[in-house]
Protein backbone atom coordinates (compact mmCIF):
# COMPACT_ATOMS: atom_id res chain seq x y z
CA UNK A 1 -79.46 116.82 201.02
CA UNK A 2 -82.15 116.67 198.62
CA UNK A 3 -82.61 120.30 198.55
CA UNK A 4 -79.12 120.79 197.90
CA UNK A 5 -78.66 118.19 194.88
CA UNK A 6 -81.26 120.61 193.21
CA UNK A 7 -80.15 123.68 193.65
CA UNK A 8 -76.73 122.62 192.14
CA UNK A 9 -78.53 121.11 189.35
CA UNK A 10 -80.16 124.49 188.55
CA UNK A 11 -76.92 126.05 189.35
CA UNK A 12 -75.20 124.07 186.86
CA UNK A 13 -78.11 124.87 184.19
CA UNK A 14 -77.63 128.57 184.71
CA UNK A 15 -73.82 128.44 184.60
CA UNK A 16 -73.71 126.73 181.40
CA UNK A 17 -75.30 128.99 179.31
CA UNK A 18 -75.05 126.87 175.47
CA UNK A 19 -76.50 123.65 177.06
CA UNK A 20 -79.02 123.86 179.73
CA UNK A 21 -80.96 121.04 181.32
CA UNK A 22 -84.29 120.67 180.45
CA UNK A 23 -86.57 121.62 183.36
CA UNK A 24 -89.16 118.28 182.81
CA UNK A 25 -85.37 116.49 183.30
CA UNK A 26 -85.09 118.59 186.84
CA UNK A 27 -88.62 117.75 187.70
CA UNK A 28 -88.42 114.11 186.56
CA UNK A 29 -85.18 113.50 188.95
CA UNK A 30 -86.66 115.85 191.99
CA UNK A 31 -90.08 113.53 191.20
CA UNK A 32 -87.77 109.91 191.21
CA UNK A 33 -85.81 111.39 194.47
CA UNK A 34 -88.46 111.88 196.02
CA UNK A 35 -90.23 108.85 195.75
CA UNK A 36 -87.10 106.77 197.28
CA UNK A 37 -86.20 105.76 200.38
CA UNK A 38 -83.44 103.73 199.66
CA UNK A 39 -81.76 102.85 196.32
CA UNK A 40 -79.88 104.45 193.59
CA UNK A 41 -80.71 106.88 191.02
CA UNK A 42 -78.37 106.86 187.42
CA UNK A 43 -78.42 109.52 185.14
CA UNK A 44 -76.82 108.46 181.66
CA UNK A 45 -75.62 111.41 179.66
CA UNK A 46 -74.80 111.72 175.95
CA UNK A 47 -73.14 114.77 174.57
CA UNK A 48 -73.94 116.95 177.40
CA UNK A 49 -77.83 116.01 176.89
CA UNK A 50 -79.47 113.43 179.60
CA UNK A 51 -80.60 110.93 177.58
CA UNK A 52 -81.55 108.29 180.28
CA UNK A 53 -82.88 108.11 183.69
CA UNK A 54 -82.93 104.98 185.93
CA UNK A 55 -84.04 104.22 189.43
CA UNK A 56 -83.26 101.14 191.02
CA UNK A 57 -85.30 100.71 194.40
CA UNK A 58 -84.67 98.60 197.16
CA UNK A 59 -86.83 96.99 200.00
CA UNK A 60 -85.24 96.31 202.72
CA UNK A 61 -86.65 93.92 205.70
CA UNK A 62 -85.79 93.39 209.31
CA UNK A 63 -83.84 89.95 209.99
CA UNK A 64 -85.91 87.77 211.78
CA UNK A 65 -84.33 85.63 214.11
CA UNK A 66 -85.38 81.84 214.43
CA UNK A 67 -85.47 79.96 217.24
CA UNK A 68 -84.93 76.63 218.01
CA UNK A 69 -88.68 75.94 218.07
CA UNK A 70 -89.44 77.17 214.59
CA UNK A 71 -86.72 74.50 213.03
């Protein structure tokens, strides 16, 4: 899925000929994808430019269950 996000990125860089993404800006998202196992990733845009990039990461932990001895 990954793979795929990318390639459309670059896709959408060569199809739009008068505004192209940045390739440090296609590194720097592949780089933050990559790093995250779960979470969200936001790209803010601001005429046609990406102007912002956050990553909000989350850490999830089994549910231990207590039992009566541990209340």
């Amino acid at each position: 899925m990954l793979t795929q996000l990318l390639n459309n990125l670059r896709g959408m860089n060569e199809m739009a000929s008068t505004r192209r993404i940045d390739q440090h800006v296609i590194e720097k998202i592949k780089t933050i994808l990559e790093s995250l196992e779960y979470g969200t990733v936001q790209i803010s845009v601001h005429d046609s430019q990406v102007t912002q990039i956050d990553k909000i990461e989350k850490h999830r932990f089994p549910l231990v269950k207590k039992t009566t001895k541990d209340i």
